[in-house]
PDB file of N, CA and C in Angstrom:
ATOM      1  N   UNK A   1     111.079 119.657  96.881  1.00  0.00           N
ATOM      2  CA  UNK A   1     110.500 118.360  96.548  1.00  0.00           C
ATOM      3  C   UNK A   1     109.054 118.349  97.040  1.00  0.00           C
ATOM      4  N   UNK A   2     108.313 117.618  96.119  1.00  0.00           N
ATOM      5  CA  UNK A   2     106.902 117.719  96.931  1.00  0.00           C
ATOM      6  C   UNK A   2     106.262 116.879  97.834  1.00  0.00           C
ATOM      7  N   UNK A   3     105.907 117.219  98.761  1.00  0.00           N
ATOM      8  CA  UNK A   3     105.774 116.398 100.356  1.00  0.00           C
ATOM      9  C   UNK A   3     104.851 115.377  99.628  1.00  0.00           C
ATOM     10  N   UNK A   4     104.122 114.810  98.875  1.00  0.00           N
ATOM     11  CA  UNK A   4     103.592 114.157  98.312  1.00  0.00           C
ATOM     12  C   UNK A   4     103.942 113.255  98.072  1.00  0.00           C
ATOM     13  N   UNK A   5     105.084 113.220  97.591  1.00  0.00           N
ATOM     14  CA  UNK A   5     105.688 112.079  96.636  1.00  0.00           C
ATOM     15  C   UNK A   5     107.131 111.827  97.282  1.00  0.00           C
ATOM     16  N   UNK A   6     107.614 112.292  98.519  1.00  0.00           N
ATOM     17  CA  UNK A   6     108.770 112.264  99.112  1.00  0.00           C
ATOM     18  C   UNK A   6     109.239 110.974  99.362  1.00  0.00           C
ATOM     19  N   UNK A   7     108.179 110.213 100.100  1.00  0.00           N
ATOM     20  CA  UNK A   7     108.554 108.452 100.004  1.00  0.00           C
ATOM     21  C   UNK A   7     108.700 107.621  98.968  1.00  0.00           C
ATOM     22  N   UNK A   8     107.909 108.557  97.954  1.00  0.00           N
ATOM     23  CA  UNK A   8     107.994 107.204  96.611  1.00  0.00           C
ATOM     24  C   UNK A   8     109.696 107.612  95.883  1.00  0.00           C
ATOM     25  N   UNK A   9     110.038 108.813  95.588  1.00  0.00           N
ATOM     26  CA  UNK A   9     110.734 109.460  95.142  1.00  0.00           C
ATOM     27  C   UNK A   9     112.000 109.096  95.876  1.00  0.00           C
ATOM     28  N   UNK A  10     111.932 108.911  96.821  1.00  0.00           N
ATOM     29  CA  UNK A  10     113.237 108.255  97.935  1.00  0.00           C
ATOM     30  C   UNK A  10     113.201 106.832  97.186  1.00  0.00           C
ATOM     31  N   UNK A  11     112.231 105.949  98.000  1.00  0.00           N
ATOM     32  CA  UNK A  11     112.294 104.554  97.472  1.00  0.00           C
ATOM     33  C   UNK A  11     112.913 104.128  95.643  1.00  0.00           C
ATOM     34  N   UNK A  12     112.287 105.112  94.696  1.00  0.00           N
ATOM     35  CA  UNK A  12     112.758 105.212  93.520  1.00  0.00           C
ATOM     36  C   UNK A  12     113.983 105.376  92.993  1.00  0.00           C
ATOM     37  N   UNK A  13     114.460 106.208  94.245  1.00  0.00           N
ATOM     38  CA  UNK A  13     115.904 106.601  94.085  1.00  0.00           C
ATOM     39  C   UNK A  13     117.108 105.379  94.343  1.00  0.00           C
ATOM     40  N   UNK A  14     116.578 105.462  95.686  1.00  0.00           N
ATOM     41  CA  UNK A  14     117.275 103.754  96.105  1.00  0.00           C
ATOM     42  C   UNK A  14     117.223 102.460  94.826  1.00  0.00           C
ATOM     43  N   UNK A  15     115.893 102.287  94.692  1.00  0.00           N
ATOM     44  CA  UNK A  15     115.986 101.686  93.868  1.00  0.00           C
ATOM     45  C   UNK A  15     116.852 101.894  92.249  1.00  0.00           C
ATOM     46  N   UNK A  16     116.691 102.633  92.289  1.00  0.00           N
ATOM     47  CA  UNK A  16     117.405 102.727  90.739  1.00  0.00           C
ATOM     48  C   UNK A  16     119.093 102.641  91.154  1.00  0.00           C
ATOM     49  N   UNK A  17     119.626 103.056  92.172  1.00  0.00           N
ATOM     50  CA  UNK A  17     120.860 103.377  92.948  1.00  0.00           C
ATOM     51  C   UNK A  17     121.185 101.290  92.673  1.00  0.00           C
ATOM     52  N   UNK A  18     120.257 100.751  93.071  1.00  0.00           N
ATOM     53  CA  UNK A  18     120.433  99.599  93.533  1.00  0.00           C
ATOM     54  C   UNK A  18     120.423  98.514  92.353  1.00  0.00           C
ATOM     55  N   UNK A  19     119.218  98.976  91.535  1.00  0.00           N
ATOM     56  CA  UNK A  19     119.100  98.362  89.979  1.00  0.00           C
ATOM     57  C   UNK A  19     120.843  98.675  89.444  1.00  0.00           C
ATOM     58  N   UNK A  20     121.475  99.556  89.288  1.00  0.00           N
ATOM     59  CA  UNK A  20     122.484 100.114  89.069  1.00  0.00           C
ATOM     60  C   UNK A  20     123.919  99.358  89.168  1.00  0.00           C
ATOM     61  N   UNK A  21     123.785  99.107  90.384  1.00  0.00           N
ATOM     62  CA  UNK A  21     125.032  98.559  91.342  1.00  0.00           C
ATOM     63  C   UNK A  21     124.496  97.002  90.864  1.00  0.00           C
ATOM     64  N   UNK A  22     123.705  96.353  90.794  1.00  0.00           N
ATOM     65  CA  UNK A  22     123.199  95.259  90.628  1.00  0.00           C
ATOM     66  C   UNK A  22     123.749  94.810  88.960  1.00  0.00           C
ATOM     67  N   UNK A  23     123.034  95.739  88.077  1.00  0.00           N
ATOM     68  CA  UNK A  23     123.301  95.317  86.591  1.00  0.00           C
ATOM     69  C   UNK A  23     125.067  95.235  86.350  1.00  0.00           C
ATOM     70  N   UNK A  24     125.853  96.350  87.045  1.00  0.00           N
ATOM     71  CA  UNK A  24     127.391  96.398  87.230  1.00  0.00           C
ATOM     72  C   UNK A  24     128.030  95.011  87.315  1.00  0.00           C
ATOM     73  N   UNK A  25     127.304  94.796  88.898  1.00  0.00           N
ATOM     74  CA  UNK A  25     127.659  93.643  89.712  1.00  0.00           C
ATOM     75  C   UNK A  25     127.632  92.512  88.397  1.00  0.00           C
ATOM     76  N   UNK A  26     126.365  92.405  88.311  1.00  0.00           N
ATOM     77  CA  UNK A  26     126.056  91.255  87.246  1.00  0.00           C
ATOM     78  C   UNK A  26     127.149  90.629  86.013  1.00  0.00           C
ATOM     79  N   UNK A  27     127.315  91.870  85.200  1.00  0.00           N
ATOM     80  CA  UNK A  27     128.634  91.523  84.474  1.00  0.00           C
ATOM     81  C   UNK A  27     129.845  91.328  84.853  1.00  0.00           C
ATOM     82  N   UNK A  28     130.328  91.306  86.121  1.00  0.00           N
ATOM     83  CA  UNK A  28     131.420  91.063  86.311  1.00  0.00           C
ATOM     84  C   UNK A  28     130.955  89.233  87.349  1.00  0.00           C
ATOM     85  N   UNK A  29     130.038  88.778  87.240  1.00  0.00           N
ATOM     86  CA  UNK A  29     129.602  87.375  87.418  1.00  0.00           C
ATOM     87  C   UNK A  29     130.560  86.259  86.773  1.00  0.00           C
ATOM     88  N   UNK A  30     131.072  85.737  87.237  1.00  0.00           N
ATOM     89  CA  UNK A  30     131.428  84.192  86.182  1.00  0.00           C
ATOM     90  C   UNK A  30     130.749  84.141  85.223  1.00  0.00           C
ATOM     91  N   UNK A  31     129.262  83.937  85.369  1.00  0.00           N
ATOM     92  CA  UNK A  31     128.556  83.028  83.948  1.00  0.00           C
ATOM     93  C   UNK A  31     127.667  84.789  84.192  1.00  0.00           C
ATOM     94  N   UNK A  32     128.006  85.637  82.917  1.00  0.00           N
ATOM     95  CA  UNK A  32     127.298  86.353  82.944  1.00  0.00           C
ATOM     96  C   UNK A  32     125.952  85.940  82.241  1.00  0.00           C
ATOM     97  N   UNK A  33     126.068  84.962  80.683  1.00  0.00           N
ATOM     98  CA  UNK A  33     124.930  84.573  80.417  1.00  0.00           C
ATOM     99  C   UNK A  33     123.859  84.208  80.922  1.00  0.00           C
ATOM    100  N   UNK A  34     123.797  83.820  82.054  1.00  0.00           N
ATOM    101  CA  UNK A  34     123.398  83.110  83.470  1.00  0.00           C
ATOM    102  C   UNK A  34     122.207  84.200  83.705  1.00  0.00           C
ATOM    103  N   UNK A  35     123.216  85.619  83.774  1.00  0.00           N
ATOM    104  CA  UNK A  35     122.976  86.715  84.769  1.00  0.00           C
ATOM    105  C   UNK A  35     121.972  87.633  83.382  1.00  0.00           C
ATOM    106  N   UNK A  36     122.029  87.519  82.422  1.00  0.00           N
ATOM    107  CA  UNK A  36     121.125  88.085  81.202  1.00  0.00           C
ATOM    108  C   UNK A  36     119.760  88.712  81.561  1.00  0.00           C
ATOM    109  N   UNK A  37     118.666  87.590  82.231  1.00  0.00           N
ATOM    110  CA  UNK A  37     117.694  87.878  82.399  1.00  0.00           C
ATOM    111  C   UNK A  37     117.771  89.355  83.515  1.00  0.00           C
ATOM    112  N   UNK A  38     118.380  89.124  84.478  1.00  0.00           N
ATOM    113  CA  UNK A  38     118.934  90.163  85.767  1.00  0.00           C
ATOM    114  C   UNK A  38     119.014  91.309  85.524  1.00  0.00           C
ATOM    115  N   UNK A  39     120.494  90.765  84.539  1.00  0.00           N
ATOM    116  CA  UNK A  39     120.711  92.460  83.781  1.00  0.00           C
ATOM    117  C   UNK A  39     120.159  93.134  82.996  1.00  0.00           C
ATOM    118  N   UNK A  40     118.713  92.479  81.862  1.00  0.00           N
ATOM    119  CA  UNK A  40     118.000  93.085  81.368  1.00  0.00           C
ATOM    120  C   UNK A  40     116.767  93.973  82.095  1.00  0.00           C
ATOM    121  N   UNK A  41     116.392  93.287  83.335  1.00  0.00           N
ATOM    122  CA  UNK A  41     115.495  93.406  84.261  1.00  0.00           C
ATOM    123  C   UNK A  41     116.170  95.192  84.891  1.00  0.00           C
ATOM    124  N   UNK A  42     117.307  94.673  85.370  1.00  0.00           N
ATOM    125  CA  UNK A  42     117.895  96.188  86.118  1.00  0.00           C
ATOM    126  C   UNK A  42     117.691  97.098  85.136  1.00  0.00           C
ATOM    127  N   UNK A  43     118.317  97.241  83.772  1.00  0.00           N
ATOM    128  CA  UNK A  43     118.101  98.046  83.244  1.00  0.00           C
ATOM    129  C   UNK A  43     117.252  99.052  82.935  1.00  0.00           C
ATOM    130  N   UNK A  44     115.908  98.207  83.040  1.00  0.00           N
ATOM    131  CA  UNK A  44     114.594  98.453  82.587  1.00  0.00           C
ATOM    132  C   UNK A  44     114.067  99.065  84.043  1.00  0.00           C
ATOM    133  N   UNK A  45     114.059  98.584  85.011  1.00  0.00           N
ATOM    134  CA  UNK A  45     114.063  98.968  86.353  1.00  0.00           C
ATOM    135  C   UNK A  45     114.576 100.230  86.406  1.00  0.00           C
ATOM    136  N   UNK A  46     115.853 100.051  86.331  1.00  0.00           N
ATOM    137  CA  UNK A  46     116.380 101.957  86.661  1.00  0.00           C
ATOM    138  C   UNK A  46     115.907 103.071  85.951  1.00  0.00           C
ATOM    139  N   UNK A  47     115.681 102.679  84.519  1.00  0.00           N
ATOM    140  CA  UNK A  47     115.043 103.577  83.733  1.00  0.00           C
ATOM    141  C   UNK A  47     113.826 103.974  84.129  1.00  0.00           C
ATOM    142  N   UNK A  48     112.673 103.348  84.616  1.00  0.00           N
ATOM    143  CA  UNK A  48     111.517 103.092  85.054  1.00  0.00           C
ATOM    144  C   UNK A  48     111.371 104.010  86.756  1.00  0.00           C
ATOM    145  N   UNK A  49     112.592 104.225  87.091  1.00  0.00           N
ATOM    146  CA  UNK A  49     112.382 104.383  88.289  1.00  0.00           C
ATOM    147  C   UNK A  49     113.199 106.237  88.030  1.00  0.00           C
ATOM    148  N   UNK A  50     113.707 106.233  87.058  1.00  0.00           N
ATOM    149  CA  UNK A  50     114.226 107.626  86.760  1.00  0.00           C
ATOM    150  C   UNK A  50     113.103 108.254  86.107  1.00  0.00           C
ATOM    151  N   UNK A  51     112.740 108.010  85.454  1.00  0.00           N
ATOM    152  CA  UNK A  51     111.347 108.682  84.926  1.00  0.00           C
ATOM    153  C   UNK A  51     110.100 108.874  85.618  1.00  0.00           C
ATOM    154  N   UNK A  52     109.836 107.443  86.995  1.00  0.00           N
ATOM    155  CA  UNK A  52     108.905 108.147  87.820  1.00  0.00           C
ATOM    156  C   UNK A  52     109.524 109.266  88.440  1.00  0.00           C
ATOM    157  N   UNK A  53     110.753 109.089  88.920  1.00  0.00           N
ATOM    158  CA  UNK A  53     111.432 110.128  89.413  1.00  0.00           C
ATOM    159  C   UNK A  53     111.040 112.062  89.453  1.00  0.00           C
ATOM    160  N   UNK A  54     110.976 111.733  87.631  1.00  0.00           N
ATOM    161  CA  UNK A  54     111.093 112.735  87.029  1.00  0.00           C
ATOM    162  C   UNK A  54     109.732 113.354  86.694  1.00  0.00           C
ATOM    163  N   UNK A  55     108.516 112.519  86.954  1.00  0.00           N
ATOM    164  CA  UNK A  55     107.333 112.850  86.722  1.00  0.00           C
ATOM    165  C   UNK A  55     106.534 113.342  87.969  1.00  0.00           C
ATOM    166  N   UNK A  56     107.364 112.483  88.962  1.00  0.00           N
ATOM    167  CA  UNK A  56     106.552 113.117  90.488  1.00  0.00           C
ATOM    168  C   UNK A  56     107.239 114.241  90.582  1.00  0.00           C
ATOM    169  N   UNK A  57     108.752 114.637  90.341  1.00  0.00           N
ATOM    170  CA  UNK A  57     109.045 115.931  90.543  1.00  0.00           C
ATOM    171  C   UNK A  57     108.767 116.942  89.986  1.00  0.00           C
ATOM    172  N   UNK A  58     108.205 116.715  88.396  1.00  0.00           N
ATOM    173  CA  UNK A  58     107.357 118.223  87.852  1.00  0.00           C
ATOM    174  C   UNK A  58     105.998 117.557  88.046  1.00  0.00           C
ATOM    175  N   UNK A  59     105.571 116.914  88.737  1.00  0.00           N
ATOM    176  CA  UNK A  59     104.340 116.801  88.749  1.00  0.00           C
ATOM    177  C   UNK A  59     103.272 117.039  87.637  1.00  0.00           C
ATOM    178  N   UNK A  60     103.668 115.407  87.107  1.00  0.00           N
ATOM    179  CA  UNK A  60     103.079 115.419  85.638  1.00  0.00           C
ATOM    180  C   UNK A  60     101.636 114.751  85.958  1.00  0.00           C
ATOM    181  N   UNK A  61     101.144 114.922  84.811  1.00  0.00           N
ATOM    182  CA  UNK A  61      99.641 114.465  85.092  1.00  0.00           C
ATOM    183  C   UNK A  61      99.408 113.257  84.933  1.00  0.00           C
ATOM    184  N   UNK A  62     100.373 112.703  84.480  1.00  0.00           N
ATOM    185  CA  UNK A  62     100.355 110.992  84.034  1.00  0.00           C
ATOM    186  C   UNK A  62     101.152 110.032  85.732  1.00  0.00           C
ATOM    187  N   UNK A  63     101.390 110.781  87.154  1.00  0.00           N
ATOM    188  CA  UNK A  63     102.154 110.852  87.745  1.00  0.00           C
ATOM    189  C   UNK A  63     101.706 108.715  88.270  1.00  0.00           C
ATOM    190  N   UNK A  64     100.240 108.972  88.297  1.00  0.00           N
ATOM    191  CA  UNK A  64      99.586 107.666  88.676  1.00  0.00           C
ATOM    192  C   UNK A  64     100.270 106.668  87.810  1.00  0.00           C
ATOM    193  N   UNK A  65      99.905 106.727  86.538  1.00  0.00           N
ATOM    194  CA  UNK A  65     100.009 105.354  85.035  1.00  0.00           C
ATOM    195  C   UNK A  65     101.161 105.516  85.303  1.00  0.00           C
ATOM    196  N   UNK A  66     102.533 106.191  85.357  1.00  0.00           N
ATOM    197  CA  UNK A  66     103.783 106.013  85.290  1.00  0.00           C
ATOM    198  C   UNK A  66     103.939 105.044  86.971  1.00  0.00           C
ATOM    199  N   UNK A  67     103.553 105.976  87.950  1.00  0.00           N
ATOM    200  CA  UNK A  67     103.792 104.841  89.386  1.00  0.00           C
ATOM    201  C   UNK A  67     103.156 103.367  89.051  1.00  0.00           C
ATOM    202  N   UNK A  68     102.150 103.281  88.802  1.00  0.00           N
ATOM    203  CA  UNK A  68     101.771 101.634  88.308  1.00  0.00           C
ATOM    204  C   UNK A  68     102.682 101.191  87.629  1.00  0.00           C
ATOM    205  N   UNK A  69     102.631 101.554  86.629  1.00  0.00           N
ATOM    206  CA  UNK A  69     104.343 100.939  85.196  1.00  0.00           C
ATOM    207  C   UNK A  69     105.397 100.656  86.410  1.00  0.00           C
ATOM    208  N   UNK A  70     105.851 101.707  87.067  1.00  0.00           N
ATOM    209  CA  UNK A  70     107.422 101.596  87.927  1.00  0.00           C
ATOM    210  C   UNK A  70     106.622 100.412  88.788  1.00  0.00           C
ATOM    211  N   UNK A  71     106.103 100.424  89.580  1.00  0.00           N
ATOM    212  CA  UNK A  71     105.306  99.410  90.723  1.00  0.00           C
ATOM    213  C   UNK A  71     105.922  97.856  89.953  1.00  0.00           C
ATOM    214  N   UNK A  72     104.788  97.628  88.773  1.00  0.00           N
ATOM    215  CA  UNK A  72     105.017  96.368  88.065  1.00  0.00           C
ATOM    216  C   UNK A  72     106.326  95.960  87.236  1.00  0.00           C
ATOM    217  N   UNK A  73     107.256  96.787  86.735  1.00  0.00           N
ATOM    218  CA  UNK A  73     108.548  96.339  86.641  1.00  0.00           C
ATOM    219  C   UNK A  73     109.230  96.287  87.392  1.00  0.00           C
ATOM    220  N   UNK A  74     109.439  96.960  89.202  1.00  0.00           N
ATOM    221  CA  UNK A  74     109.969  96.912  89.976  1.00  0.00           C
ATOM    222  C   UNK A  74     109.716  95.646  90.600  1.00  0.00           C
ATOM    223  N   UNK A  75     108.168  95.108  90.452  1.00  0.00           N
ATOM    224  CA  UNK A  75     108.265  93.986  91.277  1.00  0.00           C
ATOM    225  C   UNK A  75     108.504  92.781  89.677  1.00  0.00           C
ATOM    226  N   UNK A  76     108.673  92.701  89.059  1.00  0.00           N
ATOM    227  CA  UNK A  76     109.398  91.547  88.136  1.00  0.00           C
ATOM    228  C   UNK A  76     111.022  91.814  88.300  1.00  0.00           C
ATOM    229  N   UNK A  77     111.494  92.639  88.555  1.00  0.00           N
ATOM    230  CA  UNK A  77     112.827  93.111  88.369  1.00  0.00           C
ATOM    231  C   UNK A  77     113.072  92.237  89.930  1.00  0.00           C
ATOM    232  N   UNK A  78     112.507  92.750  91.077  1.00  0.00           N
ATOM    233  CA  UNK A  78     112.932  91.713  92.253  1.00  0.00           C
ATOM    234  C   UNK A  78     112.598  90.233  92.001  1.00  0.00           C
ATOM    235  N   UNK A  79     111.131  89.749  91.864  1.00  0.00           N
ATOM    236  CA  UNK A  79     111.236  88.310  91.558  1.00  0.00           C
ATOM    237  C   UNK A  79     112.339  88.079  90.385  1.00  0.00           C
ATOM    238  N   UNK A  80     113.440  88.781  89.722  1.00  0.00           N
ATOM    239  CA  UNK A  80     114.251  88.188  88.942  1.00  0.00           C
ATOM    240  C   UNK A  80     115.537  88.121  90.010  1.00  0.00           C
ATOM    241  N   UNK A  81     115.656  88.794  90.421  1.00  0.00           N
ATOM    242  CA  UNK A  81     116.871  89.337  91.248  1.00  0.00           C
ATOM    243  C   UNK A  81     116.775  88.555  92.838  1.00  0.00           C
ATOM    244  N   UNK A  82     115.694  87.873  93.188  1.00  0.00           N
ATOM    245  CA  UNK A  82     115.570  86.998  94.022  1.00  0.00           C
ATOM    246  C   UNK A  82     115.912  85.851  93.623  1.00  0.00           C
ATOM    247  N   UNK A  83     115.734  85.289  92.489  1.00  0.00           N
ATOM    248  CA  UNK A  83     116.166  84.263  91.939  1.00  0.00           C
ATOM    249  C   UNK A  83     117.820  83.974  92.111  1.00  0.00           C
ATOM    250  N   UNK A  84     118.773  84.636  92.103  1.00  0.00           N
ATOM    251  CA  UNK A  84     119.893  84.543  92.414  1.00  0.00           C
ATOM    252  C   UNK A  84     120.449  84.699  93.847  1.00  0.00           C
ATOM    253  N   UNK A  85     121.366  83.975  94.358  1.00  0.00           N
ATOM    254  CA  UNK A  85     122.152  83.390  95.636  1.00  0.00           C
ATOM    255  C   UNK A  85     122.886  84.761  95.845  1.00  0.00           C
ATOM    256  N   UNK A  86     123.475  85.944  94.999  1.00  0.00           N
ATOM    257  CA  UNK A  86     124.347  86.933  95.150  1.00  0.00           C
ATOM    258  C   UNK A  86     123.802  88.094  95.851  1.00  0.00           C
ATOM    259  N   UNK A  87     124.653  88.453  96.880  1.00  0.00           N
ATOM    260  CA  UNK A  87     124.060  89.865  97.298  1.00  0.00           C
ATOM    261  C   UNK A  87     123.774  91.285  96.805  1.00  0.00           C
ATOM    262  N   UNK A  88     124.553  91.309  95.388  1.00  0.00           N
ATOM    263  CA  UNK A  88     123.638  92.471  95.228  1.00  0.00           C
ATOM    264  C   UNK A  88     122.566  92.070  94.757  1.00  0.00           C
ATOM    265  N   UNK A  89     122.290  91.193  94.068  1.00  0.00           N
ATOM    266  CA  UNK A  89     120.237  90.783  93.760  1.00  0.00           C
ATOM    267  C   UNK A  89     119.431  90.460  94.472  1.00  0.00           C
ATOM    268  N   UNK A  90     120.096  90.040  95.769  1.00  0.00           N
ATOM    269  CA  UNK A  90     119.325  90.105  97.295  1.00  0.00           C
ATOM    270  C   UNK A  90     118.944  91.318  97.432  1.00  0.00           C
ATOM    271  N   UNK A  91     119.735  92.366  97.461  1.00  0.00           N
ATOM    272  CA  UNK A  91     119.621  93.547  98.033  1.00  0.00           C
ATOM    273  C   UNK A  91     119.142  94.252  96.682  1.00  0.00           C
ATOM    274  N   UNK A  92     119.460  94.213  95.899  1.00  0.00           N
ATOM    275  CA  UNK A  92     118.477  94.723  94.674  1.00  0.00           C
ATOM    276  C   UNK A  92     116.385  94.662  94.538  1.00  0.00           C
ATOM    277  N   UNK A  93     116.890  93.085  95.035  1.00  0.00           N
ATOM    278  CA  UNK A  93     115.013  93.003  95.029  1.00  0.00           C
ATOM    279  C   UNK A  93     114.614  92.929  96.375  1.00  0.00           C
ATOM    280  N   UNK A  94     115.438  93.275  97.204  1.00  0.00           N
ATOM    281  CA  UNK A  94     114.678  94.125  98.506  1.00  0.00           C
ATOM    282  C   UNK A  94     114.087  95.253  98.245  1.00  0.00           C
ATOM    283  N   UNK A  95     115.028  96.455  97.875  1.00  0.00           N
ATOM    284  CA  UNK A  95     114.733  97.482  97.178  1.00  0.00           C
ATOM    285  C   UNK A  95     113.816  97.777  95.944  1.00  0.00           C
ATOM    286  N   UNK A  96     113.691  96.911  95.177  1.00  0.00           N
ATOM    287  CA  UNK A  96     112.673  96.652  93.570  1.00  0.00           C
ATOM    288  C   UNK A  96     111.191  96.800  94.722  1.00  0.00           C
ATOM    289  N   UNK A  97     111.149  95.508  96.124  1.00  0.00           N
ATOM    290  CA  UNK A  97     110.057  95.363  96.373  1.00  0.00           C
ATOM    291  C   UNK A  97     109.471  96.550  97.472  1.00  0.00           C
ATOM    292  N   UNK A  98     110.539  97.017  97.493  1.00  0.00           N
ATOM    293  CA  UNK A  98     109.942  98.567  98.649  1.00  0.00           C
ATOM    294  C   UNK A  98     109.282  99.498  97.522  1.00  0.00           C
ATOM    295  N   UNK A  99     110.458  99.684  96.507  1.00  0.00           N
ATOM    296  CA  UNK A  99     109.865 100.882  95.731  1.00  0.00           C
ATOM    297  C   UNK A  99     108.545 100.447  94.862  1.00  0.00           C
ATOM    298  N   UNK A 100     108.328  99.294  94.818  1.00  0.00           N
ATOM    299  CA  UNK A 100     106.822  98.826  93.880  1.00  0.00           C
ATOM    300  C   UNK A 100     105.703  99.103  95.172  1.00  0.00           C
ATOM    301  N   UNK A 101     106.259  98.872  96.654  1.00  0.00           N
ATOM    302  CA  UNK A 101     105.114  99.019  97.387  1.00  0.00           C
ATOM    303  C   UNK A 101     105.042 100.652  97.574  1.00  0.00           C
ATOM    304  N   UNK A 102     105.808 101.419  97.303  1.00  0.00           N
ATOM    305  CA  UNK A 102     105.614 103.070  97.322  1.00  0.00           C
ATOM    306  C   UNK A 102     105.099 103.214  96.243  1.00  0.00           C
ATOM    307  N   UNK A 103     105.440 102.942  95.490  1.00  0.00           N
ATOM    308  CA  UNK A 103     104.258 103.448  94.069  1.00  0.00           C
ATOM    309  C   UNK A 103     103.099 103.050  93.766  1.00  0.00           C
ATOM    310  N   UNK A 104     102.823 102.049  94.581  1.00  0.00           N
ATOM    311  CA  UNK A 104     101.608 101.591  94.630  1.00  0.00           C
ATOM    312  C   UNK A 104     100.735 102.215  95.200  1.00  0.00           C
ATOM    313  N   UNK A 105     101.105 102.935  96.440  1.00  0.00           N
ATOM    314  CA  UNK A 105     100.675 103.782  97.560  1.00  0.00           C
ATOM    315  C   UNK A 105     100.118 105.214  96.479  1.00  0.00           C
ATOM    316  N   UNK A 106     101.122 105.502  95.724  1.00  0.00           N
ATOM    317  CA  UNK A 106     100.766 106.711  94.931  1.00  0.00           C
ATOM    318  C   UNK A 106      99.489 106.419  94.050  1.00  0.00           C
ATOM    319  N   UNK A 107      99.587 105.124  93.764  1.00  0.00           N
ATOM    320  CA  UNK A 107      98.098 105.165  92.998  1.00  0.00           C
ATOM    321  C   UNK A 107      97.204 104.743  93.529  1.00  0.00           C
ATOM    322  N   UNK A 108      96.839 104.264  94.474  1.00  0.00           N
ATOM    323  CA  UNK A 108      95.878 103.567  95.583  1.00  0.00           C
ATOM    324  C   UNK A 108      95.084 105.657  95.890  1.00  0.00           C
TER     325      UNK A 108
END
């Protein structure tokens, strides 16, 4: 792994681990309609966070524009996931807001 990108690539991981368990969680909600915005958000989140994944590890040249992209859906994906009283979207956009502040770091 490259010592470079070891924190963002962790945080990314978590996060997507967490987007994951979150979108799951979500459908099995009472009012999943409720939970729509959430679960569209995770989705987009994990994907976002597998592909930085995948760009800091071959060390693509686009490694920056992709960490910004993950940064800014990670942090809409937590302000969505804060919005709800349930613990995994607590703990979802804890995680959304670590891994947007590691990727941020990568492009700073």
């Amino acid at each position: 792994m490259n010592a470079t990108y070891e924190s963002c690539i962790k945080a990314c991981l978590e996060c997507l681990e967490a987007c994951n368990h979150c979108f799951d969680a979500c459908l099995q909600e009472e009012d999943v309609k409720m939970m729509a915005d959430c679960i569209r958000m995770d989705r987009d989140c994990a994907e976002i966070c597998a592909f930085a994944v995948k760009a800091m590890q071959t060390n693509s040249p686009f490694v920056k524009e992709i960490c910004q992209l993950c940064a800014d859906i990670c942090e809409a994906c937590g302000n969505e996931c804060k919005k709800h009283d349930h613990n995994h979207c607590q703990r979802c956009a804890e995680a959304c807001f670590k891994c947007a502040e590691e990727c941020r770091k990568m492009v700073a």
